[in-house]
PDB file of N, CA and C in Angstrom:
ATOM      1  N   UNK A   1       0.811  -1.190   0.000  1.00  0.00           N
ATOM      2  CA  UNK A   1       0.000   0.000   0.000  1.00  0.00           C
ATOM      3  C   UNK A   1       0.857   1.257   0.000  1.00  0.00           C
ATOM      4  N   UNK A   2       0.465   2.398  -0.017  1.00  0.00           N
ATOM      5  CA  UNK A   2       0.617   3.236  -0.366  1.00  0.00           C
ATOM      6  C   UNK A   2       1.057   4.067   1.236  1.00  0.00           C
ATOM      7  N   UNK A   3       2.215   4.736   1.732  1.00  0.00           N
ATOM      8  CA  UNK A   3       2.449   5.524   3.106  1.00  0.00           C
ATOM      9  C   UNK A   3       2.755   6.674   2.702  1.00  0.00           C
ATOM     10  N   UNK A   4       1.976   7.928   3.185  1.00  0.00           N
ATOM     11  CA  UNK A   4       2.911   9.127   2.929  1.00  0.00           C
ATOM     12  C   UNK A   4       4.252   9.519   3.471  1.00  0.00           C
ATOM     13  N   UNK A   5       4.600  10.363   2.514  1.00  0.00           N
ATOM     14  CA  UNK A   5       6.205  11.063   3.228  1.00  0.00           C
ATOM     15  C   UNK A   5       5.896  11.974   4.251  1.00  0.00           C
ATOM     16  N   UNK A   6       6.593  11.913   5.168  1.00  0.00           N
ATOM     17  CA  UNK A   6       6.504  12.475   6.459  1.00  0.00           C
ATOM     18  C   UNK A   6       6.910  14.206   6.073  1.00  0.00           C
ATOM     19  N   UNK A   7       7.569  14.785   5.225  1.00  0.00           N
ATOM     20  CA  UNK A   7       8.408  15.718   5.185  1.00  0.00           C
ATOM     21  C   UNK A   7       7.064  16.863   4.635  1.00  0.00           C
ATOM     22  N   UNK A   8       5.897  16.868   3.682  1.00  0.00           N
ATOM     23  CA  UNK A   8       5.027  17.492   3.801  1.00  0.00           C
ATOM     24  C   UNK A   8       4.247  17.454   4.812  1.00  0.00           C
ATOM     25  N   UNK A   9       3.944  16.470   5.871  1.00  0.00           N
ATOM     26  CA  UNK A   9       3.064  16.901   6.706  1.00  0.00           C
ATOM     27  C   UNK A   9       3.888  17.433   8.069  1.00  0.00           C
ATOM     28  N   UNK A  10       4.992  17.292   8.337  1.00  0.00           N
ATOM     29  CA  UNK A  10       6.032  17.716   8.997  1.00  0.00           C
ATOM     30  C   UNK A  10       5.723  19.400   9.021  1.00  0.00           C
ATOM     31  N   UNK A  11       5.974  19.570   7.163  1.00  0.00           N
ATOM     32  CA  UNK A  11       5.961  21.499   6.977  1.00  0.00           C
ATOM     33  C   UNK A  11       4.540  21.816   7.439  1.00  0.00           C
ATOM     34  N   UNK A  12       3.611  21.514   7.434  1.00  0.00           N
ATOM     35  CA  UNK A  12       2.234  21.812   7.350  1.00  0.00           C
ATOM     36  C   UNK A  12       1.878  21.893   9.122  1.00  0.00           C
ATOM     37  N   UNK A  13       2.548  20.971   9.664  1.00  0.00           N
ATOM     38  CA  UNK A  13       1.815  21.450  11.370  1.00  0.00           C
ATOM     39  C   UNK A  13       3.170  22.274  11.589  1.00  0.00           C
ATOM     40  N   UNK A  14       4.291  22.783  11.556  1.00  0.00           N
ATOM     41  CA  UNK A  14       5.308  23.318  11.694  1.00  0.00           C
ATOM     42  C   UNK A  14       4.696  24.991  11.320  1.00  0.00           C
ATOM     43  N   UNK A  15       4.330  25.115  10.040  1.00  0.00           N
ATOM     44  CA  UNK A  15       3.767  26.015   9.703  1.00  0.00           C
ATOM     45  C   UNK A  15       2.598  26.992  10.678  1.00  0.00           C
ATOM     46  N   UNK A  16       1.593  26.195  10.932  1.00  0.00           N
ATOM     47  CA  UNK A  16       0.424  25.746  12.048  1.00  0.00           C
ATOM     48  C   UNK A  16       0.377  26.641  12.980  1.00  0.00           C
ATOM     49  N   UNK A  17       1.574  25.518  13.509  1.00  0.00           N
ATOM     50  CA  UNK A  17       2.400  25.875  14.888  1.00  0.00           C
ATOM     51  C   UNK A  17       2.935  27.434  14.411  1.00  0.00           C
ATOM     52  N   UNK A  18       4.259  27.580  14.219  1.00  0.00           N
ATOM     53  CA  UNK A  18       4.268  28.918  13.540  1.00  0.00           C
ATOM     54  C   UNK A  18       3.677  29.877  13.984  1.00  0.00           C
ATOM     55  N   UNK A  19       2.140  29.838  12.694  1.00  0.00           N
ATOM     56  CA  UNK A  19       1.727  30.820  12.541  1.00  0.00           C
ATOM     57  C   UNK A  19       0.418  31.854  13.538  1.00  0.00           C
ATOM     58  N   UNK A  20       0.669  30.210  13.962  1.00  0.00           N
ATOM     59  CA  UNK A  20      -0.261  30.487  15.843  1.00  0.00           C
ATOM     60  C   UNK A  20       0.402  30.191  17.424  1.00  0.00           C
ATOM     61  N   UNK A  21       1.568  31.356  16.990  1.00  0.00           N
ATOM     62  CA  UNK A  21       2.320  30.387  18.268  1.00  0.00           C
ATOM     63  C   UNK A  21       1.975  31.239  19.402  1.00  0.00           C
ATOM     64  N   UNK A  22       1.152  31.529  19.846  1.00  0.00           N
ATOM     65  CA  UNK A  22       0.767  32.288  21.184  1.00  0.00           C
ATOM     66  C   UNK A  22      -0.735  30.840  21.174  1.00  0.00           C
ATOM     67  N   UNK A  23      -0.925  30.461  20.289  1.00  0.00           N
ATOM     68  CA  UNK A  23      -1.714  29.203  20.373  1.00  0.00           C
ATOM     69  C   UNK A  23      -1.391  27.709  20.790  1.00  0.00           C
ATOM     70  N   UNK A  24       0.130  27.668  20.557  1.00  0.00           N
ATOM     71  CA  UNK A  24       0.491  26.263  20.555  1.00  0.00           C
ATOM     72  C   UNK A  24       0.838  25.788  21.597  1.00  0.00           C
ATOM     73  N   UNK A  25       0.648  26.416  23.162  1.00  0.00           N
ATOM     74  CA  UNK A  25       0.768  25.645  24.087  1.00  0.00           C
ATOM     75  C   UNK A  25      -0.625  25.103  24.577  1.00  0.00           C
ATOM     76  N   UNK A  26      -1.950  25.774  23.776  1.00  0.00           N
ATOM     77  CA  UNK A  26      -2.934  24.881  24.221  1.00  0.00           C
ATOM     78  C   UNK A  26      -3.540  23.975  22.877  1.00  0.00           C
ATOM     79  N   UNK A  27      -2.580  23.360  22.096  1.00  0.00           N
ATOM     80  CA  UNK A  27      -2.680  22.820  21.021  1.00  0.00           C
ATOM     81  C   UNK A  27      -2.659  21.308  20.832  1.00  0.00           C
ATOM     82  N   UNK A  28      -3.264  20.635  20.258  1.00  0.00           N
ATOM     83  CA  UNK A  28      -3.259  19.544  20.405  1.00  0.00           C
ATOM     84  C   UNK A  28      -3.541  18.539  18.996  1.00  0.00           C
ATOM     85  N   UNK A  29      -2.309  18.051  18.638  1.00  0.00           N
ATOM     86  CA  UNK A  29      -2.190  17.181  17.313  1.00  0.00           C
ATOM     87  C   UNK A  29      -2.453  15.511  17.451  1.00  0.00           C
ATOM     88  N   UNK A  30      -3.835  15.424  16.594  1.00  0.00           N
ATOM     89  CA  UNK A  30      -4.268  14.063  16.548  1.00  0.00           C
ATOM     90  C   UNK A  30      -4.363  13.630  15.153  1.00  0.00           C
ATOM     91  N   UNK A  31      -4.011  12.035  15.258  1.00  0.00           N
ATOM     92  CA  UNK A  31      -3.275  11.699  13.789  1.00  0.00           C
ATOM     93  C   UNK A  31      -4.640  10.420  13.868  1.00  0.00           C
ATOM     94  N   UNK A  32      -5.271  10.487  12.688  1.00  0.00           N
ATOM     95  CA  UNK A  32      -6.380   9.467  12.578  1.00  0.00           C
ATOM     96  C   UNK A  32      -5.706   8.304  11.909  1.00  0.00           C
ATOM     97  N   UNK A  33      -5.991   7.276  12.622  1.00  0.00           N
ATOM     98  CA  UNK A  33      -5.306   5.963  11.939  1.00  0.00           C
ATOM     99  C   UNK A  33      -5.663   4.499  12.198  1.00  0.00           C
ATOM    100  N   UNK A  34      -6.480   4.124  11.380  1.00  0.00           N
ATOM    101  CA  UNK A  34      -7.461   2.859  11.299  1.00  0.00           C
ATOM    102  C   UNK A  34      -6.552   1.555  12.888  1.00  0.00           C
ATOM    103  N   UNK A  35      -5.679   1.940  13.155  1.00  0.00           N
ATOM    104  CA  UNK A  35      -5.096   1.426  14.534  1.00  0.00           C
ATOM    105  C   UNK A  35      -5.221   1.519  15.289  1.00  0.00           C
ATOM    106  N   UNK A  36      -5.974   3.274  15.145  1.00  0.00           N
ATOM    107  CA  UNK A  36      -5.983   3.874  16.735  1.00  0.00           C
ATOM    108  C   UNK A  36      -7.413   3.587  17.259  1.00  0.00           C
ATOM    109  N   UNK A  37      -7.878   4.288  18.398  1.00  0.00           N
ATOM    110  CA  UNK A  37      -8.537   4.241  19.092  1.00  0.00           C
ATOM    111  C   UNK A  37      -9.812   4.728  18.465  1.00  0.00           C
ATOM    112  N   UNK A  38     -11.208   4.514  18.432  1.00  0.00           N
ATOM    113  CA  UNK A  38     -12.184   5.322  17.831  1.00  0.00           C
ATOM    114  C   UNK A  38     -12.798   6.784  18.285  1.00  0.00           C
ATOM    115  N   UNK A  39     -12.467   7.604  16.829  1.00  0.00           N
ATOM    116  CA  UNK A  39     -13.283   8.986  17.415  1.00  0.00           C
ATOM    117  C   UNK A  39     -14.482   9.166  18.110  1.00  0.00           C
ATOM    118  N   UNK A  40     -14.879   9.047  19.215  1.00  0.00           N
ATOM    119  CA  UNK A  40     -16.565   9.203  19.548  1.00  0.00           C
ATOM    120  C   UNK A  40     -16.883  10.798  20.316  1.00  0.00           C
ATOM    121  N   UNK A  41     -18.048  10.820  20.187  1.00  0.00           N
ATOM    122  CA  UNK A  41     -18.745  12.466  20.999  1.00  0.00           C
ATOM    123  C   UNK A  41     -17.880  12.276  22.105  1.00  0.00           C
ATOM    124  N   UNK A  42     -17.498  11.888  23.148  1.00  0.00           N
ATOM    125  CA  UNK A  42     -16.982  11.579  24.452  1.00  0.00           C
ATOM    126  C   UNK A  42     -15.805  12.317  24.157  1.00  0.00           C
ATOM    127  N   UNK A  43     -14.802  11.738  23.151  1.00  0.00           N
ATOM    128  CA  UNK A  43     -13.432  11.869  22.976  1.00  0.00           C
ATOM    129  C   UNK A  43     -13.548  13.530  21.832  1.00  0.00           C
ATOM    130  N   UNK A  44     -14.828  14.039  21.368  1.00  0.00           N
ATOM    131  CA  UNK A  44     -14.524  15.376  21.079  1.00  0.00           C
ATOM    132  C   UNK A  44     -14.891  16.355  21.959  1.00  0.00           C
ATOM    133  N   UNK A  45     -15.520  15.960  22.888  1.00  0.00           N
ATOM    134  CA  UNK A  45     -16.105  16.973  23.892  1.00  0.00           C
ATOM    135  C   UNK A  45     -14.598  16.797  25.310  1.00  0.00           C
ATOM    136  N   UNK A  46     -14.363  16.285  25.370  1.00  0.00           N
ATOM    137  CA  UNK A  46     -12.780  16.615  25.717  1.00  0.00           C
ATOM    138  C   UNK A  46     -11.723  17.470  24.931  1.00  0.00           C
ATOM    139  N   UNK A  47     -11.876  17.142  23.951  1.00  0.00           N
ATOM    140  CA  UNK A  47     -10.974  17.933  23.275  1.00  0.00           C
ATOM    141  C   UNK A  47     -11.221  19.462  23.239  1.00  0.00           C
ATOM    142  N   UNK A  48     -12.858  19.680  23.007  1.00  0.00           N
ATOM    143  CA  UNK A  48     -13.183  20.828  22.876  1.00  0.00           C
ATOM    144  C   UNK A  48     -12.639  22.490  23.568  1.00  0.00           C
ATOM    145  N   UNK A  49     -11.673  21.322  24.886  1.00  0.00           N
ATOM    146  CA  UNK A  49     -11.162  22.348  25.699  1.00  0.00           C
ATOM    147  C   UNK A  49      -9.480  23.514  25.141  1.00  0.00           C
ATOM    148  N   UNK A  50      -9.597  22.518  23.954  1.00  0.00           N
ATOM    149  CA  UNK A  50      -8.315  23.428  23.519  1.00  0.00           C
ATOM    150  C   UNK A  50      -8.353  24.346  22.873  1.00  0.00           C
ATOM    151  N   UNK A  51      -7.634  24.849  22.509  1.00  0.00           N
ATOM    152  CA  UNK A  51      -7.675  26.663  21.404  1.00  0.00           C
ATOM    153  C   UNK A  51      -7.451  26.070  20.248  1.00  0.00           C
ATOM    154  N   UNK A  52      -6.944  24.894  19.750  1.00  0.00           N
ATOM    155  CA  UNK A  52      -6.611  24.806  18.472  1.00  0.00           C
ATOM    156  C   UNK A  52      -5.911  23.086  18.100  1.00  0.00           C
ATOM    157  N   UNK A  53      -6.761  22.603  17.773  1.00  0.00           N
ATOM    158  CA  UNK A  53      -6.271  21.296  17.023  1.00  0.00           C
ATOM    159  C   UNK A  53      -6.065  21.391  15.823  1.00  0.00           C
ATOM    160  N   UNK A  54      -5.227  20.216  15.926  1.00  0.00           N
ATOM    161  CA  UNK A  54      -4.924  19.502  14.073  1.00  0.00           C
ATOM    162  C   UNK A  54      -4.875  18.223  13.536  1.00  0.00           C
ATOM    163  N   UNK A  55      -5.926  18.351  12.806  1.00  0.00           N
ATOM    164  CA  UNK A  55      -6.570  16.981  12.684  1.00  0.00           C
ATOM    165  C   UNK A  55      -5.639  16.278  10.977  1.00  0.00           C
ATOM    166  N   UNK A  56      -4.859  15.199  11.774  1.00  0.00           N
ATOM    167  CA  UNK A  56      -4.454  14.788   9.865  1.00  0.00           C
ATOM    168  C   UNK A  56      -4.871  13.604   9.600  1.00  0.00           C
ATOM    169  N   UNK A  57      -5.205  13.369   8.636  1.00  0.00           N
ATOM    170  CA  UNK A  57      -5.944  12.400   8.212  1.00  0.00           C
ATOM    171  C   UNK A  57      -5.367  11.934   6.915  1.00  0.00           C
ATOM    172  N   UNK A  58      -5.306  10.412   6.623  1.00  0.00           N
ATOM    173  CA  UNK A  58      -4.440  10.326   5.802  1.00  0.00           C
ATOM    174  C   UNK A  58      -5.433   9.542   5.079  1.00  0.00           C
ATOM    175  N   UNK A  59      -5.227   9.490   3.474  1.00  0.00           N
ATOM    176  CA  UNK A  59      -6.337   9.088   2.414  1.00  0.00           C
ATOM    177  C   UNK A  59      -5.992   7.422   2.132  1.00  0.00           C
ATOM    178  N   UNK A  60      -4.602   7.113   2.416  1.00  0.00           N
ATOM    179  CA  UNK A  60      -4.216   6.132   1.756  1.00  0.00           C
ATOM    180  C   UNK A  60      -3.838   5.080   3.244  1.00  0.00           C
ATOM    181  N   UNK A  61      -3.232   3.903   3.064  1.00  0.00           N
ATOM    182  CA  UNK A  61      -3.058   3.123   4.184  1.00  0.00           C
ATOM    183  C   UNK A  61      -2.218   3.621   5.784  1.00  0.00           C
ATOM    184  N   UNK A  62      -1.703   4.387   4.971  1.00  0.00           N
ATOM    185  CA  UNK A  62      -0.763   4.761   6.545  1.00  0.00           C
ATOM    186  C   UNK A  62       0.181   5.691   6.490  1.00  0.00           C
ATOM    187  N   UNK A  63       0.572   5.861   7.356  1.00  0.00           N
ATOM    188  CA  UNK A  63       1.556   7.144   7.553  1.00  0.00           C
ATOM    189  C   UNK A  63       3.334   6.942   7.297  1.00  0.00           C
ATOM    190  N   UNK A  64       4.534   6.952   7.019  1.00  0.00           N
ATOM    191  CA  UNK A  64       5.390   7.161   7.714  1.00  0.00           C
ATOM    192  C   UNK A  64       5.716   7.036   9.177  1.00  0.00           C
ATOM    193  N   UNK A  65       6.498   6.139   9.231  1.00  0.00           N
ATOM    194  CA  UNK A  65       6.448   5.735  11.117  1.00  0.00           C
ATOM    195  C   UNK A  65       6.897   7.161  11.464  1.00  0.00           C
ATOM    196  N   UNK A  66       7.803   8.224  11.482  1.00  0.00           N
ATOM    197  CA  UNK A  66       8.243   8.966  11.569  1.00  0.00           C
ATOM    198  C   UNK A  66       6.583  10.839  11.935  1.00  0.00           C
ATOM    199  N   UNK A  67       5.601   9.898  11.391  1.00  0.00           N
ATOM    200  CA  UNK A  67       4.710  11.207  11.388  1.00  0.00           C
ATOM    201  C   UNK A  67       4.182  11.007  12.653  1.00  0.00           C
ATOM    202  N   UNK A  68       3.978   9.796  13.065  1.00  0.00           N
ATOM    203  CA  UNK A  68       3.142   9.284  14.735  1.00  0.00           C
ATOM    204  C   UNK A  68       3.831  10.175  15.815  1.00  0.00           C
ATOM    205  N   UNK A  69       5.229  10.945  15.299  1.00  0.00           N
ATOM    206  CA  UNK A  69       5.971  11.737  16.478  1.00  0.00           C
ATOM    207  C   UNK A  69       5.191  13.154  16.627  1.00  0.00           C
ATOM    208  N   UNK A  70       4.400  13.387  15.485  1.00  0.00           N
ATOM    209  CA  UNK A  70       3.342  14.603  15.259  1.00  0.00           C
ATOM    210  C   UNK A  70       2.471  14.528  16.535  1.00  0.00           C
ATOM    211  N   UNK A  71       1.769  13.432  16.609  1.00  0.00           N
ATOM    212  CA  UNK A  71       0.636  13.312  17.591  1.00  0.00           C
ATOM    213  C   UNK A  71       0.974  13.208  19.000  1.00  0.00           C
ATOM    214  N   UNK A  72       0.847  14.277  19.408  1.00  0.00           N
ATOM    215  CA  UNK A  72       0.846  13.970  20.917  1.00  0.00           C
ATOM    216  C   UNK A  72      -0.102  15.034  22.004  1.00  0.00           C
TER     217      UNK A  72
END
């Protein structure tokens, strides 16, 4: 299958981050991935408490092991 390169989505929350950085200590990067855990109302109404997420979502099978260092 098909994994993306880590090095565009790398620039893209880097950027993010960046361009909201009086934002990025209440920020919070979640990486959707048929492995992980399931999105439910529960798990967005927690989240809701932050100033600014980033949601990546990937079209094809998987990520670059290297992008999972994004999410935390």
């Amino acid at each position: 299958g098909m994994v993306l390169k880590p090095e565009p989505i790398y620039r893209a929350v880097r950027d993010i981050k960046t361009d909201t950085e009086d934002l990025s200590a209440q920020c919070c990067t979640i990486l959707f991935d048929p492995a992980g855990e399931v999105f439910t109302q529960k798990t967005a109404k927690a989240l809701a408490g932050f100033e600014q997420l980033i949601l990546i979502c990937g079209h094809y099978e998987g990520f670059d092991r290297r992008v999972y260092d994004l999410a935390v």
